[in-house]
N, C-alpha and C. Protein backbone atom coordinates (compact mmCIF):
# COMPACT_ATOMS: atom_id res chain seq x y z
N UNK A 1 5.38 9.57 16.12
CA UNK A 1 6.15 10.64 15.50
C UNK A 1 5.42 11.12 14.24
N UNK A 2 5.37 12.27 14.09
CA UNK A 2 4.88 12.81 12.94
C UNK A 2 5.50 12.57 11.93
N UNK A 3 4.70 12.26 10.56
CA UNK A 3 5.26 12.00 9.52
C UNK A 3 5.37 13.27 8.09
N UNK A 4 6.62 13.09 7.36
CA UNK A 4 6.95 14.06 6.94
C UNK A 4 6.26 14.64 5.36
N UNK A 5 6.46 15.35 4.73
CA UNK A 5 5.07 15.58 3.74
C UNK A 5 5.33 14.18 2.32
N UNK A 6 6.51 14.54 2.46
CA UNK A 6 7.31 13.86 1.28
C UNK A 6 6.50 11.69 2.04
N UNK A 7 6.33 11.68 3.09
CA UNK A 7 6.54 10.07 3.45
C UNK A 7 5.03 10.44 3.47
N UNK A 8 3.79 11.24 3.57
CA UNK A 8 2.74 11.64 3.52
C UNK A 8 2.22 11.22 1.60
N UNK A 9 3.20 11.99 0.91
CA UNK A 9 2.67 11.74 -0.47
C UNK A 9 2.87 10.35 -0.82
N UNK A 10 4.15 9.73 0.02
CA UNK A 10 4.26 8.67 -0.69
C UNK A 10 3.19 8.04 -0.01
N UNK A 11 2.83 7.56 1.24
CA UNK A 11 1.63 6.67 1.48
C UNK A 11 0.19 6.92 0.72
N UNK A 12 0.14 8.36 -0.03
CA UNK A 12 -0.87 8.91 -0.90
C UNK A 12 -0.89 7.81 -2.77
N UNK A 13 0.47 7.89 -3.02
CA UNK A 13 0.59 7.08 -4.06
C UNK A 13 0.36 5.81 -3.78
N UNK A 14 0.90 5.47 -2.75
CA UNK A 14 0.98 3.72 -2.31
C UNK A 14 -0.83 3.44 -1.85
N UNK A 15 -1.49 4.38 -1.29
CA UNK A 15 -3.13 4.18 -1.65
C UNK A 15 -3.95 3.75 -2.30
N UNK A 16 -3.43 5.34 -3.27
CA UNK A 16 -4.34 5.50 -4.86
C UNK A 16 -3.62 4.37 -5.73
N UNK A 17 -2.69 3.52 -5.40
CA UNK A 17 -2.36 2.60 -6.93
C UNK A 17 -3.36 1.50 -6.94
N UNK A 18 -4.55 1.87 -8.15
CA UNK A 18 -5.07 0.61 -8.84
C UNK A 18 -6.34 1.05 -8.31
N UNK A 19 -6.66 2.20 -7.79
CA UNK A 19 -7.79 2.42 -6.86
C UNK A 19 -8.48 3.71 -7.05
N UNK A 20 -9.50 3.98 -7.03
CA UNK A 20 -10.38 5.17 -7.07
C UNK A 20 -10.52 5.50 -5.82
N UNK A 21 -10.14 7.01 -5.11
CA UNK A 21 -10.91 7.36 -4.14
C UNK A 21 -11.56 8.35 -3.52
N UNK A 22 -12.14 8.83 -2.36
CA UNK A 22 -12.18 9.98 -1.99
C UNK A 22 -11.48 10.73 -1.62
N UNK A 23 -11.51 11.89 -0.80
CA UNK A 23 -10.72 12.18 0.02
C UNK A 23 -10.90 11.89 1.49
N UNK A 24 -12.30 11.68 1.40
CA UNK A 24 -12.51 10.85 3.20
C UNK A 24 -12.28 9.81 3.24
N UNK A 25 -12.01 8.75 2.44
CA UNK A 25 -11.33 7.34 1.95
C UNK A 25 -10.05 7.58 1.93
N UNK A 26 -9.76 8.35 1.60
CA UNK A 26 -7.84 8.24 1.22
C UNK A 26 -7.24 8.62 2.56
N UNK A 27 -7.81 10.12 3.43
CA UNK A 27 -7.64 10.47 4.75
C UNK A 27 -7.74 9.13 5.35
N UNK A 28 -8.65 8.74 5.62
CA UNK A 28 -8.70 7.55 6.85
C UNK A 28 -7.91 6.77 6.74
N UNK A 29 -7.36 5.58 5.40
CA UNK A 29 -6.88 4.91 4.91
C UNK A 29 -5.15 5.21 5.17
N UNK A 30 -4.89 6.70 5.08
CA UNK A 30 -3.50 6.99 5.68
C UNK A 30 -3.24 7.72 6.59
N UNK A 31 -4.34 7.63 7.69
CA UNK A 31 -4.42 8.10 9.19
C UNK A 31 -3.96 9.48 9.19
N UNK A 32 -4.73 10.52 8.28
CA UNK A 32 -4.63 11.65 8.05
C UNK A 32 -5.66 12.35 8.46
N UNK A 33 -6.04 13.53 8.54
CA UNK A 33 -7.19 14.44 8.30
C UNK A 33 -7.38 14.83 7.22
N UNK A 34 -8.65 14.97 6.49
CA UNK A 34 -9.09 15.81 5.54
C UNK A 34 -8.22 16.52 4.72
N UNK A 35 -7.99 17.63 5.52
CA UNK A 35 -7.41 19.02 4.99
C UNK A 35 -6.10 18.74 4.93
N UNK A 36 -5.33 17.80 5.41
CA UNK A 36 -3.89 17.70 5.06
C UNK A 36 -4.29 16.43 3.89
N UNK A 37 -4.72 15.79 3.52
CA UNK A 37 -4.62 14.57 2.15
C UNK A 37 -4.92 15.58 1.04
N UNK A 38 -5.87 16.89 1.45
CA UNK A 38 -6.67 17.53 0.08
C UNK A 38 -5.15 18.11 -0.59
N UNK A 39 -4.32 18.68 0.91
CA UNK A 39 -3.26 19.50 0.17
C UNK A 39 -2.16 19.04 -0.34
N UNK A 40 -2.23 17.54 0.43
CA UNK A 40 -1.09 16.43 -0.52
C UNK A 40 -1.68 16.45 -1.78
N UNK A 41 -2.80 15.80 -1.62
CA UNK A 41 -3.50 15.85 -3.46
C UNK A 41 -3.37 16.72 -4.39
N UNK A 42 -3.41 18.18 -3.72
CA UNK A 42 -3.34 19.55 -4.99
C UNK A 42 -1.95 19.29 -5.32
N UNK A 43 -0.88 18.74 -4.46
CA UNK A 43 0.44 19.33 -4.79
C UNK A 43 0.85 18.52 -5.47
N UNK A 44 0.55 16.84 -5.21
CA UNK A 44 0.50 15.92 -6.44
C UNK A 44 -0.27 15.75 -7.84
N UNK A 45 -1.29 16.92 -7.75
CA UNK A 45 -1.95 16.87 -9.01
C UNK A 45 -0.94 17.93 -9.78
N UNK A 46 -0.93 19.38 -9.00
CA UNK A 46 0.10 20.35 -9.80
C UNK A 46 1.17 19.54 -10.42
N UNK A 47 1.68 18.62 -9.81
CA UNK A 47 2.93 17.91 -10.63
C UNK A 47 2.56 16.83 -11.24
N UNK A 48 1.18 16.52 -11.83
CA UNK A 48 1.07 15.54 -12.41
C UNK A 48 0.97 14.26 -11.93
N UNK A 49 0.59 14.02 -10.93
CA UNK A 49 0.92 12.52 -10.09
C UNK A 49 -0.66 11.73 -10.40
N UNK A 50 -1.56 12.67 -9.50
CA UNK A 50 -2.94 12.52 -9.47
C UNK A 50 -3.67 12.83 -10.18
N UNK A 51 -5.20 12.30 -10.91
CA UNK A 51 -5.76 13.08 -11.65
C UNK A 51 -6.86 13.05 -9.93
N UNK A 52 -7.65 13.97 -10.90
CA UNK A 52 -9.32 14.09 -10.53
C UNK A 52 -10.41 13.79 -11.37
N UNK A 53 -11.36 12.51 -10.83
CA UNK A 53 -12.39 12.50 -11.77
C UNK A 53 -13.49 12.67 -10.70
N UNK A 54 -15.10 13.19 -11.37
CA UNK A 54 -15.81 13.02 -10.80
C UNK A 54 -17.10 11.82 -11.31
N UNK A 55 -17.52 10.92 -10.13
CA UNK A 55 -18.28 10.06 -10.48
C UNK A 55 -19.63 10.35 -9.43
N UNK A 56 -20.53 10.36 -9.55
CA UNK A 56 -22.22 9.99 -9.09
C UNK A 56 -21.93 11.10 -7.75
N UNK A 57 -21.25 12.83 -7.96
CA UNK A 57 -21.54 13.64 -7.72
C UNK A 57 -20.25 13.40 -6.41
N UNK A 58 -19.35 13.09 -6.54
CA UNK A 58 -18.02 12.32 -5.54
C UNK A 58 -17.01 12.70 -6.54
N UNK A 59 -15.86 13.60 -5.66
CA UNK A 59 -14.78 13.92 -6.45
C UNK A 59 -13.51 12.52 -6.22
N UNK A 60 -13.12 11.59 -6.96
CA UNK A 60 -12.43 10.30 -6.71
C UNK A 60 -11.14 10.97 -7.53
N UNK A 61 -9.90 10.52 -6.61
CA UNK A 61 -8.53 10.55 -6.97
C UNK A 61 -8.41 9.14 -7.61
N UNK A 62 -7.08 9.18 -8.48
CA UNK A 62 -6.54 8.19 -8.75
C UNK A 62 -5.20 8.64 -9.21
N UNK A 63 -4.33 7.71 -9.28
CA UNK A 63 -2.67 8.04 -10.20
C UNK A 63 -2.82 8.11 -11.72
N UNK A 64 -2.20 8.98 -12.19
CA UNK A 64 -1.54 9.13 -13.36
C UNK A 64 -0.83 7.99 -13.99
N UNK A 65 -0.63 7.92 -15.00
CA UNK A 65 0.48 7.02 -15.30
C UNK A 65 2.07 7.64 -14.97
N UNK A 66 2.41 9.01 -15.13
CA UNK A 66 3.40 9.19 -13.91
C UNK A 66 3.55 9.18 -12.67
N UNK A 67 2.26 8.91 -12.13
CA UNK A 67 2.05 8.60 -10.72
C UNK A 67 2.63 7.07 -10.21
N UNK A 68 2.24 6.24 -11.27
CA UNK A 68 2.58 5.13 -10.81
C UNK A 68 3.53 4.71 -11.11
N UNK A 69 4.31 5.15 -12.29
CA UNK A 69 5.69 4.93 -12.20
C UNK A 69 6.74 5.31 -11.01
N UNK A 70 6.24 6.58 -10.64
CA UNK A 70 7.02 7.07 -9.25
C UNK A 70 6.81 6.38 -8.18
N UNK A 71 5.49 5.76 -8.15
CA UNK A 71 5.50 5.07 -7.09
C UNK A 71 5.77 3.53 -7.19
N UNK A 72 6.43 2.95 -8.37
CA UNK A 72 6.85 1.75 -8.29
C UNK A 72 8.56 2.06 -8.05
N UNK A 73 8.94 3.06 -8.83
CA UNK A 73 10.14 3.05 -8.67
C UNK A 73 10.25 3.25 -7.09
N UNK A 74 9.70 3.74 -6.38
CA UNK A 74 9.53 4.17 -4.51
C UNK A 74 9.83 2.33 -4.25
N UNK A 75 9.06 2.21 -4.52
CA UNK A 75 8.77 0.57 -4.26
C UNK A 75 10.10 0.10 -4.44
N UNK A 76 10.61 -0.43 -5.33
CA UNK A 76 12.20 -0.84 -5.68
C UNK A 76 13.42 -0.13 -5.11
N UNK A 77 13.31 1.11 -4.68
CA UNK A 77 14.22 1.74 -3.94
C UNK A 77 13.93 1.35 -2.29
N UNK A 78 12.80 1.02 -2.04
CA UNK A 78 12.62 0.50 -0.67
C UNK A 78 13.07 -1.30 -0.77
N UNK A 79 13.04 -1.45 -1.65
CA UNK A 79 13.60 -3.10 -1.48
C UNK A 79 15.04 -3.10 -1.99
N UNK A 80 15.62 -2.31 -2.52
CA UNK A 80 16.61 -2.40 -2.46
C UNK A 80 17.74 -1.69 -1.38
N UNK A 81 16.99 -0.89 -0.58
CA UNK A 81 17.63 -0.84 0.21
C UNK A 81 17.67 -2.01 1.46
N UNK A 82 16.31 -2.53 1.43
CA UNK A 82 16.27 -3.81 2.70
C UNK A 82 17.64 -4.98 1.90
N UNK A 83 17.71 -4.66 1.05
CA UNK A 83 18.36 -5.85 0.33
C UNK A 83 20.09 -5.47 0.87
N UNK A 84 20.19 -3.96 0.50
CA UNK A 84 21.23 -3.70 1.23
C UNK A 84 21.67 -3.89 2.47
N UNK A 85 20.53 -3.79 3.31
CA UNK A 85 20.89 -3.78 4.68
C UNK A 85 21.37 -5.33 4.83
N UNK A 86 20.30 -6.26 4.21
CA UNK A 86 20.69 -7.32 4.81
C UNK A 86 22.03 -8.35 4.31
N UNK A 87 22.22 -7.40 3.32
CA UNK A 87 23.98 -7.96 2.37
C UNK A 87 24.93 -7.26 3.46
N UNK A 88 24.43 -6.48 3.89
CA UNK A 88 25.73 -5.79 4.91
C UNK A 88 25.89 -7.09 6.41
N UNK A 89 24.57 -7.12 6.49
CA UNK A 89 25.11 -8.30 7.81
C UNK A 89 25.32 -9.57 7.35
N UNK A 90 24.96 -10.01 5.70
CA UNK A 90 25.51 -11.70 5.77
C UNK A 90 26.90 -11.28 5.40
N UNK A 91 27.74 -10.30 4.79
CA UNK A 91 28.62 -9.87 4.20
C UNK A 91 29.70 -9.81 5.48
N UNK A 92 28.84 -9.63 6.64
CA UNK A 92 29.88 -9.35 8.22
C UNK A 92 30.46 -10.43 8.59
N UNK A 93 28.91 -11.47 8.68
CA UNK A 93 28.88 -12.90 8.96
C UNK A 93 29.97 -13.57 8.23
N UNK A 94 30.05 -13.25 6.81
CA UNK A 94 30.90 -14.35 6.13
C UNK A 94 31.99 -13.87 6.55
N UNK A 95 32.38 -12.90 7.04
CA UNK A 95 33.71 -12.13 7.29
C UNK A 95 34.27 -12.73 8.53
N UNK A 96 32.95 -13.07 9.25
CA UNK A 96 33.69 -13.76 10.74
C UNK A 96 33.48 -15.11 10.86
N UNK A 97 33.19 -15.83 9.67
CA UNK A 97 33.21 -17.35 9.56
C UNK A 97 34.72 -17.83 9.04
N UNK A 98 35.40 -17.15 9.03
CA UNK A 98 36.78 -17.75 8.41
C UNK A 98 37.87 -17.83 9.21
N UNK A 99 37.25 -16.52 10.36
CA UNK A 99 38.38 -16.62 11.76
C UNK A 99 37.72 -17.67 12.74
N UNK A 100 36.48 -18.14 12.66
CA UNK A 100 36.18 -19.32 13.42
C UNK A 100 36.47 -20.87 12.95
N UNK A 101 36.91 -20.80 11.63
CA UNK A 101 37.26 -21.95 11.40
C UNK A 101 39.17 -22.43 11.25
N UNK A 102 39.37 -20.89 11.09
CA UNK A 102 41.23 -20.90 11.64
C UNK A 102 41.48 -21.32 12.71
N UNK A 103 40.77 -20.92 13.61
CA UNK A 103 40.81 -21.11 15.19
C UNK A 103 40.36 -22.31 15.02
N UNK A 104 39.32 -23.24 14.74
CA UNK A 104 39.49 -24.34 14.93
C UNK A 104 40.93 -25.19 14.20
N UNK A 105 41.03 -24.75 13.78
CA UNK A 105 42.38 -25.47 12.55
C UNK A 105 43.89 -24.80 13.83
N UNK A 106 44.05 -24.36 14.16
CA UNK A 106 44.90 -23.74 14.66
C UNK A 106 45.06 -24.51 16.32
N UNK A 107 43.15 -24.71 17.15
CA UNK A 107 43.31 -25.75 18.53
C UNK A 107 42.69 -26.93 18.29
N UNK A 108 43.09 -28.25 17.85
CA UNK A 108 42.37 -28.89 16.96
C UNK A 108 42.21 -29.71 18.65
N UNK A 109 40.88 -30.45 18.56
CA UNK A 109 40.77 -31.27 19.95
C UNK A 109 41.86 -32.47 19.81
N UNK A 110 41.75 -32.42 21.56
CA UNK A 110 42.72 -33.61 21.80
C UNK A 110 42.42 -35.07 21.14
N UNK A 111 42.55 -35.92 20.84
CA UNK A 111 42.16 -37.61 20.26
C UNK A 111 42.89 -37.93 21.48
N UNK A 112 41.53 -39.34 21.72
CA UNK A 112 41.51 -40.37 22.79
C UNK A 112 42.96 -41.15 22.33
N UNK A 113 43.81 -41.27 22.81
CA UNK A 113 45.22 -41.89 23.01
C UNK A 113 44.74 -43.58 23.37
N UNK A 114 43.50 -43.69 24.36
CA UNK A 114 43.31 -44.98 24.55
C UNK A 114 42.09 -45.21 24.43
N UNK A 115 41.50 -45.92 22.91
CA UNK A 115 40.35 -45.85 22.85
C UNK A 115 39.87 -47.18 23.28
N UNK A 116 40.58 -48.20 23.75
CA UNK A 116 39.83 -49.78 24.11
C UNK A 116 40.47 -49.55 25.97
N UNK A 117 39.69 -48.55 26.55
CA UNK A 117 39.97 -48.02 27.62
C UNK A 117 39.30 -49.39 28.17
């Protein structure tokens, strides 16, 4: 399934954090083409995300320091939602551990009547 521009920039931040790169490095790295990472890049530089430096004649991206704040906060909103998900099913679980132990309290097993059978 194709992925959307917004889940495109974010695998762009989640790249570039801590890292210098190209754009034929950053394309490959997030199973992109060329010409779609260059235009993630302009639109994250217009807003400040990315800079541009050039080194030994190689144009290398990297994050901003608002870059990487956005993309940690990305980070914490993705774990807190796994965190959610998985409070919703122990939260079910504990919900149906209390009718399994009524029910035991409620058909309690029979006791051996003659235990020196």
């Amino acid at each position: 399934m194709r992925r959307s521009k917004l889940e495109l920039c974010e695998d762009i931040l989640s790249t570039l954090f801590n890292r210098y790169l190209s754009v034929d490095s950053l394309a490959f790295q997030c199973n992109t083409d060329c010409m779609t990472a260059k235009k993630r890049l302009e639109f994250l530089m217009q807003n400040n995300m990315v800079r541009k430096s050039n080194a030994n004649k190689k144009e290398l991206y990297s994050l901003t320091p608002r870059g990487e704040a956005i993309h940690k906060t990305l980070n914490i909103t993705k774990r807190l939602n796994k965190l959610k998900t998985s409070m919703g099913v122990i939260d079910d679980n504990l919900h149906a551990y209390p009718a399994i132990s009524e029910q035991n309290r409620e058909n309690p097993k029979a006791t051996k009547t003659d235990e020196n059978y």
